[in-house]
Protein backbone atom coordinates (compact mmCIF):
# COMPACT_ATOMS: atom_id res chain seq x y z
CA UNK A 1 123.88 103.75 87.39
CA UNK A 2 120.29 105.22 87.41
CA UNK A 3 118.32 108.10 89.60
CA UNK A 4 115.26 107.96 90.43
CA UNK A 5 113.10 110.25 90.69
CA UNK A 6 109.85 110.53 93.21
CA UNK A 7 106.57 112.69 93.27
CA UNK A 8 106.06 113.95 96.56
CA UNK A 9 102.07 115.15 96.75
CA UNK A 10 100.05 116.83 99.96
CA UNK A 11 103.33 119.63 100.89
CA UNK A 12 101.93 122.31 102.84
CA UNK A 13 101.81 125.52 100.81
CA UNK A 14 105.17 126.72 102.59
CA UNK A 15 107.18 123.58 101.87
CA UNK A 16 110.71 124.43 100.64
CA UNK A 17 113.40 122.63 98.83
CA UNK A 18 115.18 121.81 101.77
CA UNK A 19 112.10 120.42 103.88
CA UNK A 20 111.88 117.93 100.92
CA UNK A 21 115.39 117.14 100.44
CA UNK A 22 115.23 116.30 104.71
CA UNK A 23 112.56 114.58 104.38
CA UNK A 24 114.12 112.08 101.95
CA UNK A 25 117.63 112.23 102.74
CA UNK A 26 116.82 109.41 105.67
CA UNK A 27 116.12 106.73 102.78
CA UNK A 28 118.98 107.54 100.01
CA UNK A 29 121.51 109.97 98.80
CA UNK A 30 119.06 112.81 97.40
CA UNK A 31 120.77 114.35 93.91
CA UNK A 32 118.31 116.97 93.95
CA UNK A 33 115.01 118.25 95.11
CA UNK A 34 111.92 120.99 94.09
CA UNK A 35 109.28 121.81 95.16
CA UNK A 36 107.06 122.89 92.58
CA UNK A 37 105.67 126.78 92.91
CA UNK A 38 102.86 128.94 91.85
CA UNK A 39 104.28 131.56 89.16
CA UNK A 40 102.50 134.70 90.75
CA UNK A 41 102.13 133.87 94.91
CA UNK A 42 105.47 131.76 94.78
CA UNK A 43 103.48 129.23 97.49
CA UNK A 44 104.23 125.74 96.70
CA UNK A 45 101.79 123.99 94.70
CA UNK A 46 101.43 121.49 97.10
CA UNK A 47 103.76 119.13 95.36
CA UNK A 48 107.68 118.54 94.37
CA UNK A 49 109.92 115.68 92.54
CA UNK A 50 112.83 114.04 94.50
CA UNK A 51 115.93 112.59 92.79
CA UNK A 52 117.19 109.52 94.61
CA UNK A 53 120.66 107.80 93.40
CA UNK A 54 118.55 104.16 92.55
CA UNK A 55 115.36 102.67 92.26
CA UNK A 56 115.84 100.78 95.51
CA UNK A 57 116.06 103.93 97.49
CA UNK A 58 113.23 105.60 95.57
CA UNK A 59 111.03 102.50 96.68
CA UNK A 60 112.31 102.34 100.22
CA UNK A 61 111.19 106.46 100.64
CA UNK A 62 107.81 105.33 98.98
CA UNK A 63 107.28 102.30 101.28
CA UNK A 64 108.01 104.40 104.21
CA UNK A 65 106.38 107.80 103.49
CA UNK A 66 103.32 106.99 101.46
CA UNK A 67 99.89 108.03 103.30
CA UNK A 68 102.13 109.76 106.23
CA UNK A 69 100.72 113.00 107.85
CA UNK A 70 103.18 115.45 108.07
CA UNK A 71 101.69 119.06 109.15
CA UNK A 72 98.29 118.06 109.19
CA UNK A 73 98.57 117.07 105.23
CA UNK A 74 98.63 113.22 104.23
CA UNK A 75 101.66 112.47 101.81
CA UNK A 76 101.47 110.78 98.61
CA UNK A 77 104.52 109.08 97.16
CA UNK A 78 105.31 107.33 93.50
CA UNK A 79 108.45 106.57 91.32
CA UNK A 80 107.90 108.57 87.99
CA UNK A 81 110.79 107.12 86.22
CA UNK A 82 114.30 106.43 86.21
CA UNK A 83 117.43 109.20 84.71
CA UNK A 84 120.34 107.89 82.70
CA UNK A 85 123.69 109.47 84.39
């Protein structure tokens, strides 16, 4: 079986790991989830990667979240690739 895993673009700068993870949890089982932080404010960098159990669900959170405003910020969603277990 394969994960896959999404970039999640447009996070507000106090996104956490957990806001993501919600955020996808409603279209697949979500193996893991970061957002992606400056080294010296620790403010997120306005972006993270989710890990989804299979492509399907990585498409399905893609379909559904893609151009959605959430906070006043317009998401951008994409499948980067797929992880061996």
């Amino acid at each position: 079986m394969s994960k896959s895993v999404v970039y999640v673009g447009g996070l507000s700068e106090d996104a956490s790991d957990d806001h993501l993870r919600a955020l996808l949890e409603e279209y697949g089982v979500v193996a893991h989830a970061a957002v992606i932080r400056y080294k010296h404010s620790g403010k997120s960098a306005g972006y993270g990667f989710v890990q989804l159990s299979s492509r399907e669900e990585a498409l399905r959170a893609v379909a559904a979240l893609d151009g959605a405003r959430i906070g006043g910020n317009c998401l951008r969603l994409y499948v980067t690739g797929a992880l061996e277990r």
